[in-house]
N, C-alpha and C. Protein backbone atom coordinates (compact mmCIF):
# COMPACT_ATOMS: atom_id res chain seq x y z
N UNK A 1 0.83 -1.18 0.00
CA UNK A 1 0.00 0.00 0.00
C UNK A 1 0.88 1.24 0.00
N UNK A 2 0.26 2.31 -0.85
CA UNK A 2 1.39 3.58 -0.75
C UNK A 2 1.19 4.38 0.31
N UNK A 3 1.75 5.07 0.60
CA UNK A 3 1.72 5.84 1.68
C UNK A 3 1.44 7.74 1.03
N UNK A 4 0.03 8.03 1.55
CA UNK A 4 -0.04 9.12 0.60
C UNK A 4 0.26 10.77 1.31
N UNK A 5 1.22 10.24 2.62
CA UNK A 5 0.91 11.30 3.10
C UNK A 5 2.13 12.42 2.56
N UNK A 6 2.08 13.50 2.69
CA UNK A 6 3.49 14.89 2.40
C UNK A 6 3.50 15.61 3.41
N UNK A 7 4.80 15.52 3.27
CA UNK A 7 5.63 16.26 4.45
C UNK A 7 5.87 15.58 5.98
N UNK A 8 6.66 16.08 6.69
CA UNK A 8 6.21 15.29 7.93
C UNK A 8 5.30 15.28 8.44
N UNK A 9 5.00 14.03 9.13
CA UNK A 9 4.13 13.77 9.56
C UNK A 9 2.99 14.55 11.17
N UNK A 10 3.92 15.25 11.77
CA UNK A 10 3.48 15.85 12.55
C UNK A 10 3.94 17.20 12.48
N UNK A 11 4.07 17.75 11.09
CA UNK A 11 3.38 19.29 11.23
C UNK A 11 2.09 19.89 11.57
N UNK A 12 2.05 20.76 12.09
CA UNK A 12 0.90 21.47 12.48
C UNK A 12 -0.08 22.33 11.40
N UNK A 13 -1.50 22.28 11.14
CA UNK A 13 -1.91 22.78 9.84
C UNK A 13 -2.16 24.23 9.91
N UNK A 14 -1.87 24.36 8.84
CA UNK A 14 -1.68 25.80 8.79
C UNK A 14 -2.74 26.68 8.88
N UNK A 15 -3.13 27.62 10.05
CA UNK A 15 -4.38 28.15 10.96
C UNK A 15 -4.27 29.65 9.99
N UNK A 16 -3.48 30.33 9.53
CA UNK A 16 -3.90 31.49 8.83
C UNK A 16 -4.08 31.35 7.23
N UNK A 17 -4.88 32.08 7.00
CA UNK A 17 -4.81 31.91 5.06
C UNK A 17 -3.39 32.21 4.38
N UNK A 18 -3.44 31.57 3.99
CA UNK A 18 -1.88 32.13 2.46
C UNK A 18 -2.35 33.26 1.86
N UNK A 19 -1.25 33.98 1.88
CA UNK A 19 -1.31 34.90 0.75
C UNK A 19 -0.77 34.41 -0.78
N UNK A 20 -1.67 35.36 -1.22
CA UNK A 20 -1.64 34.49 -2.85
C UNK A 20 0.19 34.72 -3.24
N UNK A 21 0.73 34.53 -4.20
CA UNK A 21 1.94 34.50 -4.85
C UNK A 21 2.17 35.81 -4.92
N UNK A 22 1.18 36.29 -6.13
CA UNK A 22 1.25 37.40 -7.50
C UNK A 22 0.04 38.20 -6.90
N UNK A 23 0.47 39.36 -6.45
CA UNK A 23 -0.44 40.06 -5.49
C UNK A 23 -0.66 41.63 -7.07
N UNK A 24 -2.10 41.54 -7.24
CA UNK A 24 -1.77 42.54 -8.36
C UNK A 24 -1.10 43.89 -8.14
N UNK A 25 -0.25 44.19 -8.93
CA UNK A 25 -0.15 45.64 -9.14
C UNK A 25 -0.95 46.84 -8.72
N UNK A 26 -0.42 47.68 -7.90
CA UNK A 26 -0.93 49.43 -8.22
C UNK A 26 -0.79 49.95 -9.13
N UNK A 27 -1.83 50.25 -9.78
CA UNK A 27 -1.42 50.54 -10.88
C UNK A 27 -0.74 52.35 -10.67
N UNK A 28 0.10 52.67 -11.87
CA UNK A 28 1.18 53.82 -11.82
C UNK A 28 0.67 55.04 -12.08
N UNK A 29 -0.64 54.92 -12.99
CA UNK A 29 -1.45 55.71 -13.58
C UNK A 29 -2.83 56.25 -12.96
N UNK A 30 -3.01 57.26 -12.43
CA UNK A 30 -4.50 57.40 -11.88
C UNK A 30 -5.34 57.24 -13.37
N UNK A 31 -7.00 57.00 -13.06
CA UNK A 31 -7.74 56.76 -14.29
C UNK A 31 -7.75 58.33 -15.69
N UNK A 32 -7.48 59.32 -14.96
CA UNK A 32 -7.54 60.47 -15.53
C UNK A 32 -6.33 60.66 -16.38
N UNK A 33 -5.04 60.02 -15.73
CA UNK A 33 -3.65 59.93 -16.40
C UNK A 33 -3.72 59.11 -17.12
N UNK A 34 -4.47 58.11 -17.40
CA UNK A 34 -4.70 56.59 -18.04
C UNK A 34 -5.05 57.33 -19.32
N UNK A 35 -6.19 58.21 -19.30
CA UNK A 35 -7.20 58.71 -20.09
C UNK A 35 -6.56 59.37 -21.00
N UNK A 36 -5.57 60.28 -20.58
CA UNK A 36 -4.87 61.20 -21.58
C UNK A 36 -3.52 60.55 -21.85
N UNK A 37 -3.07 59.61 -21.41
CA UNK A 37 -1.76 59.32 -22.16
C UNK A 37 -2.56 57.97 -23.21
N UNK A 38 -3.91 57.86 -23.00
CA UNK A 38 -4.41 56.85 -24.72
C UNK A 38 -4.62 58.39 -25.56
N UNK A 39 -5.46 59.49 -25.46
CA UNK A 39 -5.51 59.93 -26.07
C UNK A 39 -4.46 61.08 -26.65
N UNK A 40 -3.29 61.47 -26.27
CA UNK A 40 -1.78 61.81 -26.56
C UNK A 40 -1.22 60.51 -27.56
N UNK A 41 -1.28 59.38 -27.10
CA UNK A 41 -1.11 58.26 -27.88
C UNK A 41 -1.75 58.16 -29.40
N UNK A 42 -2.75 58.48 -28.99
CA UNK A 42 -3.68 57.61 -30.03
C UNK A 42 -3.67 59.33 -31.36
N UNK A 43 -3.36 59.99 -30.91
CA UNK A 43 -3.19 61.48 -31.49
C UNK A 43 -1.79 61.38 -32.49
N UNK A 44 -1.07 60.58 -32.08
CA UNK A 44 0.19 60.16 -32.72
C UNK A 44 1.18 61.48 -32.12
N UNK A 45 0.75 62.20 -30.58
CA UNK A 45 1.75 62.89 -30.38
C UNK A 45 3.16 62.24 -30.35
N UNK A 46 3.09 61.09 -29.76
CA UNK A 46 4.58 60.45 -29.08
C UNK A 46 4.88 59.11 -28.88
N UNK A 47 5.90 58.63 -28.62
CA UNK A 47 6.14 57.08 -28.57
C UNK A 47 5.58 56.77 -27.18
N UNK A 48 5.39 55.54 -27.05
CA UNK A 48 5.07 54.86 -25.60
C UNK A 48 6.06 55.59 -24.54
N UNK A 49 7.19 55.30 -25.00
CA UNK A 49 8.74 55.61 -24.09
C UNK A 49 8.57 56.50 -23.56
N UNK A 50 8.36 57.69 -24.96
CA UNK A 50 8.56 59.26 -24.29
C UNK A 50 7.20 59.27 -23.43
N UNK A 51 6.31 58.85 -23.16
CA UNK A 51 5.00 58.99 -22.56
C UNK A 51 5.50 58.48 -21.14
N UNK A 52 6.05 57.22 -21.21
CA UNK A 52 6.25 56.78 -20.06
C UNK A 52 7.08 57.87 -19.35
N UNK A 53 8.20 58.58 -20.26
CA UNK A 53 9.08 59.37 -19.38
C UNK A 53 8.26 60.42 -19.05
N UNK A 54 7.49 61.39 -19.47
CA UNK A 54 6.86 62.52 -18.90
C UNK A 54 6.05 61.84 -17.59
N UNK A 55 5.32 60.40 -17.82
CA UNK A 55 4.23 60.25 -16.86
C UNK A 55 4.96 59.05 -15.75
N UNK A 56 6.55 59.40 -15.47
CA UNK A 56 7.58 58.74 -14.48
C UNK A 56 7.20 57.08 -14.70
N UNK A 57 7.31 56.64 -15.62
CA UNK A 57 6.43 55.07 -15.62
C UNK A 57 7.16 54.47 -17.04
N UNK A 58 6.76 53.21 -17.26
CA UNK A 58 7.72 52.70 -18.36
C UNK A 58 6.72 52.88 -19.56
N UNK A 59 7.38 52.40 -20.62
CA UNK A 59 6.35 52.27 -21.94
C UNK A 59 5.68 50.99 -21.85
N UNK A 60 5.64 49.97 -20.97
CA UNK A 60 5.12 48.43 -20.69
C UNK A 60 3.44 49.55 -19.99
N UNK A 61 3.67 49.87 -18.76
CA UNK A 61 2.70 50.50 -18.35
C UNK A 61 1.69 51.34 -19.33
N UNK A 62 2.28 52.43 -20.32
CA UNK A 62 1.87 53.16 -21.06
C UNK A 62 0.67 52.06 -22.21
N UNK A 63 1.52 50.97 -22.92
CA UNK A 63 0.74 50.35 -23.53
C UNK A 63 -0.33 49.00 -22.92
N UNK A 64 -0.65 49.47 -21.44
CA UNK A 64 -1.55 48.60 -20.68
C UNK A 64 -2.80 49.61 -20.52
N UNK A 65 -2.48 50.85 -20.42
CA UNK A 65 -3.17 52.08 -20.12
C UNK A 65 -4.01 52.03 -21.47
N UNK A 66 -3.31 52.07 -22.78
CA UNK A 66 -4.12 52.27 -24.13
C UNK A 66 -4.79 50.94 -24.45
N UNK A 67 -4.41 50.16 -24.19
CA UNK A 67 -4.88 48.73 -24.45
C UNK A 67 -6.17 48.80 -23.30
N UNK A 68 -6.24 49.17 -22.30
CA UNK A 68 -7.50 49.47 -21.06
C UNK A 68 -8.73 50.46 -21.54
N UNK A 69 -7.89 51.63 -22.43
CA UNK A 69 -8.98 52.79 -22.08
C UNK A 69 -9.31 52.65 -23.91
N UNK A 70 -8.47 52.28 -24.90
CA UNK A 70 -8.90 52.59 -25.78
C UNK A 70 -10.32 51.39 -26.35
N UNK A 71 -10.97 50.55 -25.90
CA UNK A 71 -11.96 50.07 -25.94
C UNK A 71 -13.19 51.10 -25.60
N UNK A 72 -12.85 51.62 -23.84
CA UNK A 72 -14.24 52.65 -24.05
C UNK A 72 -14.08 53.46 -24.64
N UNK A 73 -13.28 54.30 -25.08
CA UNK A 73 -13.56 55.15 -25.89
C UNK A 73 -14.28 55.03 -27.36
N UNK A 74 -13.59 53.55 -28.16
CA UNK A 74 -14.77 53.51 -28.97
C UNK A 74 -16.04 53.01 -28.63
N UNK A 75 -15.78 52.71 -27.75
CA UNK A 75 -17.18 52.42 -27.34
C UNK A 75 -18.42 53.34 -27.25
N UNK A 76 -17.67 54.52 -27.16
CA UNK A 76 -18.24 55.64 -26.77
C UNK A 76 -18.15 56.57 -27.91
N UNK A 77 -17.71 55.80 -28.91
CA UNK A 77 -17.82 56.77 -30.27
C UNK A 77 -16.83 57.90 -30.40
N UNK A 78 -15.72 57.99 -29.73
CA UNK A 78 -14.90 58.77 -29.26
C UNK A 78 -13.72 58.17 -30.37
N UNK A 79 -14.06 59.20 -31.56
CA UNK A 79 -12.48 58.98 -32.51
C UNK A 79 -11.91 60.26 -32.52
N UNK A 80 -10.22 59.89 -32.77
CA UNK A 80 -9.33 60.76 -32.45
C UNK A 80 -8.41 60.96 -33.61
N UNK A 81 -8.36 62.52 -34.49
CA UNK A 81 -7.52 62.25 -35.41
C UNK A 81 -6.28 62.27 -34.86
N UNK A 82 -5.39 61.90 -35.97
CA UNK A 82 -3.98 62.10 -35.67
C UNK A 82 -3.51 63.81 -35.29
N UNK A 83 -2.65 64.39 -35.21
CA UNK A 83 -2.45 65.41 -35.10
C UNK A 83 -1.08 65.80 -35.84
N UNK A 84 -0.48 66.87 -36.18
CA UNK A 84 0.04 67.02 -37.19
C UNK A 84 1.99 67.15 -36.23
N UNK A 85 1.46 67.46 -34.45
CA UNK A 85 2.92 67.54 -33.98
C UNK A 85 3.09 66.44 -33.52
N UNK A 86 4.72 66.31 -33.21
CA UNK A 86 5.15 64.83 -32.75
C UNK A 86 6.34 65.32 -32.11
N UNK A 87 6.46 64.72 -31.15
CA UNK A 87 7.86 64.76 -30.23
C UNK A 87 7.94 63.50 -29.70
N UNK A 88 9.54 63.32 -30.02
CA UNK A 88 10.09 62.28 -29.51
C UNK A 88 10.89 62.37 -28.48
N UNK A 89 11.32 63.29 -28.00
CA UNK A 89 12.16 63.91 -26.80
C UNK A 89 11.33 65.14 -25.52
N UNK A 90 11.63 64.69 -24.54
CA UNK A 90 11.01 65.39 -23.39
C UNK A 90 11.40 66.84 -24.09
N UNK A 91 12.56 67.05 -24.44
CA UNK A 91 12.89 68.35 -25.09
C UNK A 91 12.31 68.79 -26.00
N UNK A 92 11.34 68.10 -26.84
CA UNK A 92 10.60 68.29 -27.91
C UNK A 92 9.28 68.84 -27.29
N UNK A 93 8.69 68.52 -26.62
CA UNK A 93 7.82 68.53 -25.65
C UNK A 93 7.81 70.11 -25.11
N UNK A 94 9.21 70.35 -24.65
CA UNK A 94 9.30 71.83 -23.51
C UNK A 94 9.46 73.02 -24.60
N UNK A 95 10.53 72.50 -25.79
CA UNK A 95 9.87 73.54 -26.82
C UNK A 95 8.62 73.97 -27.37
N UNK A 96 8.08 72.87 -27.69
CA UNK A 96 6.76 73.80 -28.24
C UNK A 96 6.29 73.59 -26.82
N UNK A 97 5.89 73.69 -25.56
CA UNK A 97 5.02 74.82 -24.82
C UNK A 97 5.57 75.52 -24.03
N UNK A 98 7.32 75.90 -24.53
CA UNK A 98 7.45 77.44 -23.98
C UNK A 98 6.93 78.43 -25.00
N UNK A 99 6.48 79.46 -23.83
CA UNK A 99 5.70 80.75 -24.33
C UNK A 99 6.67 81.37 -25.67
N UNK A 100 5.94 81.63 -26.73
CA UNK A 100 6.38 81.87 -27.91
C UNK A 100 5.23 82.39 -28.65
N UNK A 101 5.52 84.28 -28.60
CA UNK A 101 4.20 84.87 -29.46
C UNK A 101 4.21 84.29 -30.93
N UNK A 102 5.00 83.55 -31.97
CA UNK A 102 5.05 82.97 -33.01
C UNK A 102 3.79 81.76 -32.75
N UNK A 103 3.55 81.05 -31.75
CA UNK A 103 2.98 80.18 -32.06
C UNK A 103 1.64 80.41 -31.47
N UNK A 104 1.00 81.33 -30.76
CA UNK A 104 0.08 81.38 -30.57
C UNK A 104 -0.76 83.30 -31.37
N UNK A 105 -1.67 82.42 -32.46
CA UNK A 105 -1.75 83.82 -32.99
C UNK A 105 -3.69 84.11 -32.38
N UNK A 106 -3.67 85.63 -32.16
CA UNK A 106 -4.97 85.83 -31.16
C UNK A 106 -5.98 85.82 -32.66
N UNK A 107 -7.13 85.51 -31.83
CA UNK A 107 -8.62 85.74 -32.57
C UNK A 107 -8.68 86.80 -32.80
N UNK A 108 -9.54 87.12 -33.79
CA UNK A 108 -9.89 88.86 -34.29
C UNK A 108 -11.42 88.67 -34.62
């Protein structure tokens, strides 16, 4: 006959719950930061990378955020054209929104 027991035999059973392994993530992004780095994304302002670098987080995070939010949005009928600027460098970024009367011309 086999013997089916594991481990020794006079351990004591274990009286508190286990904690699981793989305890999920916090996520890095509040839902509002989620929101605008799909739609900065999806605008074709910038790469994942550079997104991750403005929003202190990686580009793994960045493309969990668009992969999350860009469902409701079509869901919600919410299309986004491309846009015509692009920066690939945080420096790209601080140029065009330092103050510069060239780029902002007033209503009349």
């Amino acid at each position: 006959m086999k013997s089916t027991a594991r481990g020794p035999p006079s351990s004591p059973r274990r009286t508190t719950p286990r904690r699981p392994r793989h305890r999920p993530r916090k996520p890095t992004l509040t839902p509002p930061d989620q929101i605008l780095v799909t739609i900065l994304y999806l605008r074709k302002h910038s790469l994942q990378a550079l997104l991750g670098q403005l929003f202190n987080t990686t580009a793994m995070t960045i493309s969990r955020a668009v992969k999350d939010v860009r469902p409701l949005l079509e869901a919600n009928g919410v299309c986004l054209p491309a846009s015509t600027a692009r920066f690939r460098t945080p420096d790209d970024v601080a140029r065009f929104l330092a103050p510069d009367k060239t780029k902002i011309k007033p209503t009349r």
